[in-house]
Protein backbone atom coordinates (compact mmCIF):
# COMPACT_ATOMS: atom_id res chain seq x y z
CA UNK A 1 -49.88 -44.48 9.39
CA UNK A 2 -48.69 -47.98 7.42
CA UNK A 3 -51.51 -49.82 10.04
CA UNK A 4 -54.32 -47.21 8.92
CA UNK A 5 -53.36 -47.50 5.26
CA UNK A 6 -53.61 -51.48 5.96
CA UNK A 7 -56.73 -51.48 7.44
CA UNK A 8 -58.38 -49.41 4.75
CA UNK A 9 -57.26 -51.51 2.50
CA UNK A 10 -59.05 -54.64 3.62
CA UNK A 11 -61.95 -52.67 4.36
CA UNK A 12 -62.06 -51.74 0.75
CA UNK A 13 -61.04 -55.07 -0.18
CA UNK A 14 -58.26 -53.47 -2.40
CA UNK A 15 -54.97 -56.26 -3.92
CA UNK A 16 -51.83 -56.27 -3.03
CA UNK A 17 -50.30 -53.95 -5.54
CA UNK A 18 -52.55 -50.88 -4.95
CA UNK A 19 -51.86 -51.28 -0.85
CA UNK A 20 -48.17 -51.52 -1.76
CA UNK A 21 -47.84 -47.86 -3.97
CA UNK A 22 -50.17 -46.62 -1.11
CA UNK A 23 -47.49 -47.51 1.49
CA UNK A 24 -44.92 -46.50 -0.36
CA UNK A 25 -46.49 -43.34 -0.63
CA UNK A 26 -46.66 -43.13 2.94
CA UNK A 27 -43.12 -43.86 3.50
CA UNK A 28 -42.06 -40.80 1.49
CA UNK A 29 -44.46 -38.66 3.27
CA UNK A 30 -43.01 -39.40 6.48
CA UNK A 31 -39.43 -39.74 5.17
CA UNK A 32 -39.58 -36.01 3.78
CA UNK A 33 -41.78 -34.76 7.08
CA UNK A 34 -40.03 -36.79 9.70
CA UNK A 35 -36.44 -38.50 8.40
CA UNK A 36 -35.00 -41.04 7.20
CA UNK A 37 -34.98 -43.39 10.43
CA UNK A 38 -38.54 -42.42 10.81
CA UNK A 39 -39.16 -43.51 7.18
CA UNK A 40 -37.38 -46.90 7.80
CA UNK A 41 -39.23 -47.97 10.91
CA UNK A 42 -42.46 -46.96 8.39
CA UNK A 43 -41.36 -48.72 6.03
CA UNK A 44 -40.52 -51.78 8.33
CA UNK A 45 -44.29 -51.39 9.90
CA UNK A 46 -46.06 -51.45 6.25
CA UNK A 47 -43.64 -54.66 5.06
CA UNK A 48 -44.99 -56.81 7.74
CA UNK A 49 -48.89 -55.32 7.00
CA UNK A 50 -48.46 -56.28 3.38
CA UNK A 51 -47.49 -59.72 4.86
CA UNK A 52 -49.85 -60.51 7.20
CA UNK A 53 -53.28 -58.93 5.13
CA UNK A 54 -52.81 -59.09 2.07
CA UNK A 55 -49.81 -62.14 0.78
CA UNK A 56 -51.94 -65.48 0.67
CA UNK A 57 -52.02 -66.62 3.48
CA UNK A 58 -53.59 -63.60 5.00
CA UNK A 59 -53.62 -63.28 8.38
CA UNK A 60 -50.05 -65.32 8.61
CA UNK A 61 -46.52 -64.12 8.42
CA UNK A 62 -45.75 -66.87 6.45
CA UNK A 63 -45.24 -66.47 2.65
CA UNK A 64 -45.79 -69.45 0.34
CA UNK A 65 -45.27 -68.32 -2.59
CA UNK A 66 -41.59 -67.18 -3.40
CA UNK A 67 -42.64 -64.20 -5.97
CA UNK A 68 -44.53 -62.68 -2.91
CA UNK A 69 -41.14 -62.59 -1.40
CA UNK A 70 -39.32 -61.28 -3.95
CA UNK A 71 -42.26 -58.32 -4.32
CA UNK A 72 -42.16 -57.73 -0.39
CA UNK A 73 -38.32 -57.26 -0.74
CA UNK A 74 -38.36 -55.09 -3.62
CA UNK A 75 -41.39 -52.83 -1.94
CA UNK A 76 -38.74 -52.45 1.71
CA UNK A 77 -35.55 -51.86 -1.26
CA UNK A 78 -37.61 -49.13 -2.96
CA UNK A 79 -39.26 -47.41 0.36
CA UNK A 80 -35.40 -47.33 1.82
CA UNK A 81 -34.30 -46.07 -1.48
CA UNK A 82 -36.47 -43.31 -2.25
CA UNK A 83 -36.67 -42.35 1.46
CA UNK A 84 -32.84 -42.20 1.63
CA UNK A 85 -32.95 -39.99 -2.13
CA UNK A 86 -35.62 -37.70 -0.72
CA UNK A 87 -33.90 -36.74 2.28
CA UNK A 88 -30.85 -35.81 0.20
CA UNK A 89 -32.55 -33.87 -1.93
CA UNK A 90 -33.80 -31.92 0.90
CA UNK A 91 -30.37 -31.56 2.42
CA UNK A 92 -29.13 -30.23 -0.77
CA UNK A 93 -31.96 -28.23 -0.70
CA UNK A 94 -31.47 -26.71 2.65
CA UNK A 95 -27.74 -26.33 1.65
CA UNK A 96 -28.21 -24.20 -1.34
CA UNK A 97 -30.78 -21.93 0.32
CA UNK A 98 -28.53 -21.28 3.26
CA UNK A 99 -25.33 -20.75 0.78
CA UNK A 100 -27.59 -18.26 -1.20
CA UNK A 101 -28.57 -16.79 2.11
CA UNK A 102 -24.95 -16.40 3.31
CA UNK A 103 -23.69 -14.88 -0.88
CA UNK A 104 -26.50 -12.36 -0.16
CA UNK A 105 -25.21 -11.77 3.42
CA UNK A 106 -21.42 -11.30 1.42
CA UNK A 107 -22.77 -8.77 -1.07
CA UNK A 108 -24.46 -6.94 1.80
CA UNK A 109 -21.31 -6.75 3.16
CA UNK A 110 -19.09 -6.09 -0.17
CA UNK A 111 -21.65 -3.23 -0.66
CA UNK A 112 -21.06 -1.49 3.07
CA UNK A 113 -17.31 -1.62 3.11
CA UNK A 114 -17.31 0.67 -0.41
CA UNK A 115 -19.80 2.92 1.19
CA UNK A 116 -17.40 3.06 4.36
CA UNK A 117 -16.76 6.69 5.51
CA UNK A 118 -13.26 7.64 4.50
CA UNK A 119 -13.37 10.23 7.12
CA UNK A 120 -13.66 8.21 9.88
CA UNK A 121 -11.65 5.24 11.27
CA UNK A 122 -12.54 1.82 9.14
CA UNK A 123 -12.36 -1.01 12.27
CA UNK A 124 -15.57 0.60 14.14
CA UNK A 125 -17.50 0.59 10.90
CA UNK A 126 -16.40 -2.54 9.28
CA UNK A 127 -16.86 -4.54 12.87
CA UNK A 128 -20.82 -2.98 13.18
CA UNK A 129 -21.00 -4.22 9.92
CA UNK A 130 -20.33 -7.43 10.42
CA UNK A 131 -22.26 -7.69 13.48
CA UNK A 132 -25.13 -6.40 11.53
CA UNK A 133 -24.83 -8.49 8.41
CA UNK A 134 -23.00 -11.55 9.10
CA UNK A 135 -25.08 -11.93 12.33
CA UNK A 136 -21.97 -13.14 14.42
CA UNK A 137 -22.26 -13.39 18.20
CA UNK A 138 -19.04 -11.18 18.72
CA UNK A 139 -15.99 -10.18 16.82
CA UNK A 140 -12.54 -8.65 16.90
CA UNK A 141 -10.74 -6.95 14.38
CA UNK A 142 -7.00 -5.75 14.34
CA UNK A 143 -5.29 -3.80 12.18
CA UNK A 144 -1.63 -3.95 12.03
CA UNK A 145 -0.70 -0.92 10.61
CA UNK A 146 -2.14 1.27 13.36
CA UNK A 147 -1.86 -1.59 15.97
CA UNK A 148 -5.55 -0.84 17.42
CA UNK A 149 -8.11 -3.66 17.87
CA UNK A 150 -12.14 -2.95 17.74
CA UNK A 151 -14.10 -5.48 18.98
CA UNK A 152 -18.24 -5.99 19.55
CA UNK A 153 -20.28 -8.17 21.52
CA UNK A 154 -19.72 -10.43 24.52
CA UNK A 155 -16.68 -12.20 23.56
CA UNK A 156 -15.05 -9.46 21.96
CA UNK A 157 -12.11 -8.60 24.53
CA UNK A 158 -11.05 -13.08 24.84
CA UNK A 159 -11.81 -12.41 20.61
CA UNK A 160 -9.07 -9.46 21.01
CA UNK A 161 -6.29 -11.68 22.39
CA UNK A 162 -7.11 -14.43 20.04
CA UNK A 163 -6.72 -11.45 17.16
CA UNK A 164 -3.00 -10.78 18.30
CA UNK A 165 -2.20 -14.65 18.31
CA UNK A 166 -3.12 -14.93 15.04
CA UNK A 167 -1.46 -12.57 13.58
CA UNK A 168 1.76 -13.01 15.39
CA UNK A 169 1.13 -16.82 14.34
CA UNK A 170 0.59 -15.60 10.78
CA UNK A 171 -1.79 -18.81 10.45
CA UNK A 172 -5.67 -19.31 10.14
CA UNK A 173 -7.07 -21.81 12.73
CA UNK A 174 -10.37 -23.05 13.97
CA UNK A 175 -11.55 -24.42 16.91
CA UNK A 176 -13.78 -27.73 17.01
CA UNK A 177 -15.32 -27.10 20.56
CA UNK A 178 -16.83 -23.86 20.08
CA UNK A 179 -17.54 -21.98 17.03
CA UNK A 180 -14.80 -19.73 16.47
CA UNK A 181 -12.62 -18.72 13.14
CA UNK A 182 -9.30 -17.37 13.07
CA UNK A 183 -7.97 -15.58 10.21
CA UNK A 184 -5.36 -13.73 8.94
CA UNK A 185 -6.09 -10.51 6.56
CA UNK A 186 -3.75 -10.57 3.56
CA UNK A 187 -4.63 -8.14 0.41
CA UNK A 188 -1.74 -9.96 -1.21
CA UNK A 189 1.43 -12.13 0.08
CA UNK A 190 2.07 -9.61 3.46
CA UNK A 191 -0.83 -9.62 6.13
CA UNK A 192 -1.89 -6.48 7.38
CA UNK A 193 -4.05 -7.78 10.48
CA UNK A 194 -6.60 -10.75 12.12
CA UNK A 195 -10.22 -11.47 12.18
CA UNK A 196 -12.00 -13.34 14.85
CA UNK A 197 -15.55 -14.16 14.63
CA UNK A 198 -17.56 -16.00 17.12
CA UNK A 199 -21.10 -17.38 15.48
CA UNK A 200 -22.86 -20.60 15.15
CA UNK A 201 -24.50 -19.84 11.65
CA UNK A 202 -20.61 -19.00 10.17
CA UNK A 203 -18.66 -21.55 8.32
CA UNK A 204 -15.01 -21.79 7.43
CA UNK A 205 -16.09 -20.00 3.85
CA UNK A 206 -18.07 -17.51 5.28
CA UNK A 207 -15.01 -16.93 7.65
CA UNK A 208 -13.05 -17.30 4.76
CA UNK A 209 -14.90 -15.02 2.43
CA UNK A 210 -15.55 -12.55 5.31
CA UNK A 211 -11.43 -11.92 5.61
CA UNK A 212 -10.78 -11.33 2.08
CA UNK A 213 -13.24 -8.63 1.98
CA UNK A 214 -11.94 -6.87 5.00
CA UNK A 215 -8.17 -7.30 3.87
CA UNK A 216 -9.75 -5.57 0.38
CA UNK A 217 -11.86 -2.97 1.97
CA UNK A 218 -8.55 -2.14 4.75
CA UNK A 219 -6.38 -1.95 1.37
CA UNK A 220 -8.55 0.42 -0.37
CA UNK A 221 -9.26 2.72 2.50
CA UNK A 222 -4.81 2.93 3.00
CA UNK A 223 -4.46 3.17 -0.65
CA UNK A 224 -6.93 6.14 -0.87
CA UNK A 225 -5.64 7.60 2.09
CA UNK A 226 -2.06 7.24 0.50
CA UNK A 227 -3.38 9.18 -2.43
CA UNK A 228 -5.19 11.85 -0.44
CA UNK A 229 -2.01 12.98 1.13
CA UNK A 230 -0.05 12.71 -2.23
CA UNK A 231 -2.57 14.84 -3.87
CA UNK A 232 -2.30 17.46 -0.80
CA UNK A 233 1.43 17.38 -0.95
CA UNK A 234 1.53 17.81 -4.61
CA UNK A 235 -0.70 20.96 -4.12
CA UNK A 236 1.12 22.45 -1.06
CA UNK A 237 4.43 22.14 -2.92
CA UNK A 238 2.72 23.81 -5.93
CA UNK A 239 1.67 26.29 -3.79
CA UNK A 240 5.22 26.98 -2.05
CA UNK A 241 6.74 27.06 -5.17
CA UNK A 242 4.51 29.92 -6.42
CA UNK A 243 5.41 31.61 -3.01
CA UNK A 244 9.21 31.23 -4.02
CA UNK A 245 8.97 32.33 -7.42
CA UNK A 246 6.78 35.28 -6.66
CA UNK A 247 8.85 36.17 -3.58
CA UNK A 248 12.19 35.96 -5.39
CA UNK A 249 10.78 38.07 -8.74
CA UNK A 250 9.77 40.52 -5.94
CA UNK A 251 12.90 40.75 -4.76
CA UNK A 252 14.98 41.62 -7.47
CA UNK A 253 14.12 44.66 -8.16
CA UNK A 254 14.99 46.55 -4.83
CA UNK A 255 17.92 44.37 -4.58
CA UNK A 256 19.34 45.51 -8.25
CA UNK A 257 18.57 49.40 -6.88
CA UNK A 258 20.68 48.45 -3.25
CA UNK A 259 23.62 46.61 -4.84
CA UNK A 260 23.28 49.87 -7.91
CA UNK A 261 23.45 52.96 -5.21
CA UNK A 262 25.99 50.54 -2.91
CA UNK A 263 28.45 50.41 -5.27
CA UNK A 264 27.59 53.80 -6.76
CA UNK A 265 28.91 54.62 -3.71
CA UNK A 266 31.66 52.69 -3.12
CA UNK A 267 32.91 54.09 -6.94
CA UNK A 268 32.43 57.83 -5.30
CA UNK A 269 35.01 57.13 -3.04
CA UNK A 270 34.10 60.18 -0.41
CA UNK A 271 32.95 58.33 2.54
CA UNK A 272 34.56 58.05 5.86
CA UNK A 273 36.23 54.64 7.03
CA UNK A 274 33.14 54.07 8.64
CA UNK A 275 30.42 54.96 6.19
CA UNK A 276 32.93 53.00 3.73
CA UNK A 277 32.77 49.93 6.19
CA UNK A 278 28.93 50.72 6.06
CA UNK A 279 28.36 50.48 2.75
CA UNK A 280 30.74 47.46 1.55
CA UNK A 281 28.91 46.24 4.15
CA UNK A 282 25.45 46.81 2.46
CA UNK A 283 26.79 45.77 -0.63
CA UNK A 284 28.11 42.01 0.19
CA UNK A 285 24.98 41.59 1.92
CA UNK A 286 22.47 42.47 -0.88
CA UNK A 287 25.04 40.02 -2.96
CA UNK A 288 24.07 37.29 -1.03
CA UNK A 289 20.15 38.37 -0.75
CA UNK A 290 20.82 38.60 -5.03
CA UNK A 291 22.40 34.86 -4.76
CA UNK A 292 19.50 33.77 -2.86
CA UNK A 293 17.06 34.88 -4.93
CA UNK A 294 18.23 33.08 -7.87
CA UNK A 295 18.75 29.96 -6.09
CA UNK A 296 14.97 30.12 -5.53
CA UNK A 297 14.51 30.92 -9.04
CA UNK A 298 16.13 28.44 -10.20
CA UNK A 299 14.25 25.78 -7.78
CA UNK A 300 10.49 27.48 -8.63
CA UNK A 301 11.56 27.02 -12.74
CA UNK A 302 12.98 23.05 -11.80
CA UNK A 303 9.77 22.59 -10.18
CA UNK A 304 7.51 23.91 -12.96
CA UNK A 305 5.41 21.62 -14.79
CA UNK A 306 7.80 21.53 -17.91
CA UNK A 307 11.15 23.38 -17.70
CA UNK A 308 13.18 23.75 -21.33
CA UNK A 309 16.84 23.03 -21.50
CA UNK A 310 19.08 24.35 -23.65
CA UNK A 311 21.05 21.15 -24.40
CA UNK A 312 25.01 21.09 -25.47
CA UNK A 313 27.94 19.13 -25.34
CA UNK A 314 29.25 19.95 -22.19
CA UNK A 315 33.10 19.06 -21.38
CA UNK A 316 33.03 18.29 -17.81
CA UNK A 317 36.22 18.53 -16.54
CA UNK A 318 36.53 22.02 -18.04
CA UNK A 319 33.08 22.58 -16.27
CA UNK A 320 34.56 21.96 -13.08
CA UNK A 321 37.82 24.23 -13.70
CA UNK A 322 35.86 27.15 -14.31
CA UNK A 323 33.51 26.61 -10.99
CA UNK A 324 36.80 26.11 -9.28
CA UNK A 325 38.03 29.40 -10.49
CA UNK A 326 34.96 31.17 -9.79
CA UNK A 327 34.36 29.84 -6.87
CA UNK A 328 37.98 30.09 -5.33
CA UNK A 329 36.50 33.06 -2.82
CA UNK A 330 34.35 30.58 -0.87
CA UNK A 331 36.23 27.83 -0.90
CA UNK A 332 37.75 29.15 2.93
CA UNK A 333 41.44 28.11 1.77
CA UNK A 334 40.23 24.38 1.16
CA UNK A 335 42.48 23.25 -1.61
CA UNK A 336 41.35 20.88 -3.98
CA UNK A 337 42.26 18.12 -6.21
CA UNK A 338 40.67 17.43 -9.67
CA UNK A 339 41.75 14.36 -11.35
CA UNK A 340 39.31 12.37 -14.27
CA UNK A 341 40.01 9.81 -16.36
CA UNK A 342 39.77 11.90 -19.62
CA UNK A 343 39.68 15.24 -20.24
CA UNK A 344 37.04 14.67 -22.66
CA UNK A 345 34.35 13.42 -20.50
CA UNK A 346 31.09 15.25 -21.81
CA UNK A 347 27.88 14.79 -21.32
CA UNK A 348 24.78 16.45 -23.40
CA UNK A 349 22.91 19.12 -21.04
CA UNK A 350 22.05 22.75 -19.89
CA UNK A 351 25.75 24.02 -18.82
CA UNK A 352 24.55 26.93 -16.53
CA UNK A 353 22.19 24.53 -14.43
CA UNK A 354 24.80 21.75 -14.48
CA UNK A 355 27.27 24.42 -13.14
CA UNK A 356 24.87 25.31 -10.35
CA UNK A 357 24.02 21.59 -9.31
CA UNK A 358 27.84 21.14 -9.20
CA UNK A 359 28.92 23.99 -7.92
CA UNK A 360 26.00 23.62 -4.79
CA UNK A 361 28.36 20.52 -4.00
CA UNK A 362 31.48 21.90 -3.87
CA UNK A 363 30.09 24.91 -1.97
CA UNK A 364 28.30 22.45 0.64
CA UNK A 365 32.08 20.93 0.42
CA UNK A 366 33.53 23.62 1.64
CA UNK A 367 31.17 24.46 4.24
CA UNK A 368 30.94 21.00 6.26
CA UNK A 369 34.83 20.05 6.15
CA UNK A 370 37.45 20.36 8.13
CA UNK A 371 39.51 24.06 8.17
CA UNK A 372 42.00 23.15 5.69
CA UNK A 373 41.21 19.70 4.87
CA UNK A 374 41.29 18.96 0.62
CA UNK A 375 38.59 18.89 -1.51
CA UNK A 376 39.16 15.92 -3.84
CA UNK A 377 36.68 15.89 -7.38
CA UNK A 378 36.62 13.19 -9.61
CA UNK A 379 35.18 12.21 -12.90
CA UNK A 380 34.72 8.97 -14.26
CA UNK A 381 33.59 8.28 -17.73
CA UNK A 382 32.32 4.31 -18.58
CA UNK A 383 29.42 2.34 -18.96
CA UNK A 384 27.25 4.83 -20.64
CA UNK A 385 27.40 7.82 -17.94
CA UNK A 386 29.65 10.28 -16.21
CA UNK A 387 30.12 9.68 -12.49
CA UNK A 388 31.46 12.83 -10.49
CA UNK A 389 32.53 12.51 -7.03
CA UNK A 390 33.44 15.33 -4.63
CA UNK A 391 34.75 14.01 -1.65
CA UNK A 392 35.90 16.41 2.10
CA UNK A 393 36.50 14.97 4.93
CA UNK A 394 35.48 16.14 8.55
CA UNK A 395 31.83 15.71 8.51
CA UNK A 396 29.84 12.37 8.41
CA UNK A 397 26.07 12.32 7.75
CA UNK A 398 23.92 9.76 8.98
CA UNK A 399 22.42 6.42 7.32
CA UNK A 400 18.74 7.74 8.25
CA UNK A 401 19.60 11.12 6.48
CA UNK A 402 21.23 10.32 2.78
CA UNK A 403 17.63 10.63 1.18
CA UNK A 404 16.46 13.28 3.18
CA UNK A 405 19.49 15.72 2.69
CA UNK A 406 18.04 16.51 -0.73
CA UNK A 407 15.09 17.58 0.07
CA UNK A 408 14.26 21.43 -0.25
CA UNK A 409 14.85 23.40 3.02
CA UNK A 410 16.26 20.37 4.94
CA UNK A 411 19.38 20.67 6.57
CA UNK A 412 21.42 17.80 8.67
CA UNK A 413 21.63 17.38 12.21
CA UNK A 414 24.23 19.37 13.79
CA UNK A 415 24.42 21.45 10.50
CA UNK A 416 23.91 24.80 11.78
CA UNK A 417 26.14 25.18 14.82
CA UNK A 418 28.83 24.32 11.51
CA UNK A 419 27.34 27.17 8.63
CA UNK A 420 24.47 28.77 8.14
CA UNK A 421 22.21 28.11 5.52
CA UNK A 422 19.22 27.55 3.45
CA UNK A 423 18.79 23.93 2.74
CA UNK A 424 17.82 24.94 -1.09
CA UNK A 425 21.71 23.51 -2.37
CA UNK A 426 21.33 19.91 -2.39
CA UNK A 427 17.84 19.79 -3.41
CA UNK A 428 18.53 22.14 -6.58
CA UNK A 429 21.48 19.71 -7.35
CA UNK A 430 19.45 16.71 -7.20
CA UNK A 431 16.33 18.14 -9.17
CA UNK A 432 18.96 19.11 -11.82
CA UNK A 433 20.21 15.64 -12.28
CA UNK A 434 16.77 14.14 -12.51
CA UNK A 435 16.21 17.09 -15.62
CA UNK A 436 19.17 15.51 -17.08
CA UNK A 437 17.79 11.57 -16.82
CA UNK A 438 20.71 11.35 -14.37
CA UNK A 439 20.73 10.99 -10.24
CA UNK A 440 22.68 11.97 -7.38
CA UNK A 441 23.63 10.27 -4.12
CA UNK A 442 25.81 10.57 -0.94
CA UNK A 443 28.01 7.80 0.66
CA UNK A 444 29.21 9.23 4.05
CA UNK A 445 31.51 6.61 6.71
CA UNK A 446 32.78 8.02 10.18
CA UNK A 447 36.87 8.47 10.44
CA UNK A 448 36.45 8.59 5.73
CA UNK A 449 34.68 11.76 4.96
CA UNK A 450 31.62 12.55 3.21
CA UNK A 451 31.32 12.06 -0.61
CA UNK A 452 28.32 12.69 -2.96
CA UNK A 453 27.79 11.12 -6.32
CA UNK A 454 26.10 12.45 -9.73
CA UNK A 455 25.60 10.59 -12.47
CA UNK A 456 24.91 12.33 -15.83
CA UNK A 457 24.45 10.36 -19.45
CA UNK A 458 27.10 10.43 -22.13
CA UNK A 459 27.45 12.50 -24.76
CA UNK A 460 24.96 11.19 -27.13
CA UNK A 461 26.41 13.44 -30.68
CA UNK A 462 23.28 15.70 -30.84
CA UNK A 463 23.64 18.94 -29.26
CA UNK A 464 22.32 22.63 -29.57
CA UNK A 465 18.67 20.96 -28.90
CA UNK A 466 15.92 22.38 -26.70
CA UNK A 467 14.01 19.69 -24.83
CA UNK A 468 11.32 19.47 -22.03
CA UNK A 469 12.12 18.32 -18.33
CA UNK A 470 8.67 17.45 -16.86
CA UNK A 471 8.98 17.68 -13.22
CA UNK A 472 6.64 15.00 -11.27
């Protein structure tokens, strides 16, 4: 090109200075079409042309005038120059099409994973997806939480081994021989699982980029499964409550017409032994059925949206006294101990529901302890709250089971071949602490007994108030 620019220039008899811009020219032609080594050995070729047919004296490589020289080395300083800026500028170029290419490719990507089918397992979708929009040759993708790995294309089961290694590794790593990135998937400061993708037009951003939206999308999908099943437990314990409540209004009234012709007659007094055994017989049962059914009236109102409680000082100790007393029948000869640090300990609160959470305890006491072992009941008052403590020995209850003891219809392991029972006690006793911004816990050590906790507030000096417990 620099020889056919030369020779049309002597043909045309054109100077020095119009040849020169022409082979400059040229030299940027070839440096953006070719490169820049292509442009240099141009640029070399038109320096000596310039030399030999046009600097005096032509047809010579000889220069005699020193201002020739000093235009022949400017003309090579600018060609080199503008070659070298060119092809820059054509790398940056290239650079910022392929980094819009690959934010497109990440938007794509953004957009699938919210449109990702909650009803169906996120790895297989989010791995076709990547496949489809990142382009990568193969991938593997683990998540932790259900330990299961999907993988696509050729590489993906070497890509599933490589997923496992980096997460046990907990570390990000990528390999100069082949192109392969390694990363761990962290939502936030715990990682949840490893991505491994295999691709020679992905980068450690795109790999970098690519993670953090499949730690986000992973996140989302568990948090909205989370809420799913909170939302579906909320409703099926709505539901069961409105069983309870329904069932337990339905059975009062036949129950109040047994216990009413039972002791009717019991009071007549003209039965035979056994018709008498019969009917005290009929009587302490439909007691219990009567007990029963306001144990689950009293868990369907705890449960209700908002439940109003008639709020008084309450004297604890002399609480206790009078559950003792009334009480004393099912206590199974258990004797027990009540000691406080003041007989003044009160606390502001509803005193029939703080005399059935306490009196479920004691009860429960009885029940689980050894025959004739003491019950010992203590209240504490300091620090702003009451602590009661009812202690029996005989029974332990395991670590794995102190939370779950309170919930509604649970009972402990080994619990039944002890007493029968409902498992509505504990779980009334711990809803009725919550109404009363207080809380209730169980400490339990083999060879020491079992002893459960509930904390109530102070007396505060307001009483005979009406307030609203909102149940969550």
């Amino acid at each position: 090109m620099a020889l056919l620019v030369a020779s049309v220039g002597v043909r045309l008899h054109v100077n020095f200075a119009t040849t020169g811009f022409l082979h400059l020219l040229t030299v940027l032609v070839i440096a953006m079409v070719a490169g820049f080594w292509e442009a240099t050995v141009t640029s070399a070729v038109a320096l000596v042309c310039l030399n030999y047919f046009f600097v005096p004296p032509v047809y010579t490589l000889y220069v005699a005038d020193p201002q020739n020289w000093v235009a022949l080395l400017t003309f090579e300083c600018t060609a080199l120059l503008v070659s070298k800026l060119s092809i820059q500028k054509e790398r940056e170029t290239y650079a910022a099409v392929l980094e819009r290419r690959r934010m497109a490719k990440l938007y794509e990507l953004s957009r699938r994973t919210l449109l990702t089918n909650l009803h169906q397992r996120p790895g297989p979708q989010i791995v076709a997806d990547i496949c489809e929009v990142i382009e990568v040759d193969s991938v593997a993708l683990l998540d932790a939480t259900t330990s299961q790995v999907d993988m696509a294309g050729p590489d993906g089961s070497e890509l599933a081994r490589l997923a496992w290694d980096t997460y046990i590794s907990d570390r990000d790593q990528d390999h100069a021989n082949e192109p392969t990135w390694q990363r761990v998937l962290r939502p936030g400061q715990t990682s949840i699982g490893a991505v491994v993708l295999r691709g020679g037009n992905v980068n450690a951003l795109l790999a970098d980029s690519t993670a953090s939206l499949i730690a986000v999308a992973l996140e989302r999908m568990r948090s909205l499964d989370k809420q799913n099943r909170a939302e579906l437990a909320r409703q099926t314990e709505q539901l069961r409550t409105t069983v309870l409540d329904s069932l337990a209004h339905a059975f009062k009234t036949p129950l109040t017409a047994i216990r009413a012709a039972s002791s009717g007659l019991l009071e007549y007094g003209d039965l035979s032994p056994t018709q008498g055994q019969l009917v005290a017989l009929i009587d302490d049962e439909s007691s219990k059925l009567s007990a029963l059914s306001k144990r689950l009236l009293r868990t369907a109102k705890l449960e209700s949206s908002a439940t109003k409680l008639r709020r008084e000082p309450v004297v604890v100790p002399e609480l206790i006294e009078e559950i003792l007393a009334e009480h004393a029948d099912r206590l199974d000869g258990h004797p027990t101990r009540l000691s406080f640090s003041s007989p003044h300990c009160t606390t502001d609160g509803d005193r029939e529901l703080l005399g059935t959470a306490i009196a479920q305890v004691v009860d429960n006491a009885a029940k689980y302890s050894s025959p004739g072992s003491p019950i010992a009941i203590r209240v504490e008052d300091g620090a702003g709250e009451i602590l009661i403590s009812i202690h029996n020995e005989g029974s332990e209850i395991s670590p794995e089971e102190h939370d779950r003891i309170f919930e509604r219809f649970y009972r402990g392991s080994g619990s039944d071949h002890v007493s029968s029972g409902t498992g509505l006690g504990l779980s009334i006793t711990k809803q009725a602490a919550e109404a009363h911004q207080g809380r209730v816990w169980v400490s339990s050590e083999r060879g020491k007994g079992t002893t459960f906790f509930l904390s109530l507030p102070c007396h505060s000096g307001d009483a005979d108030e009406t307030y609203e417990y909102n149940a969550e």
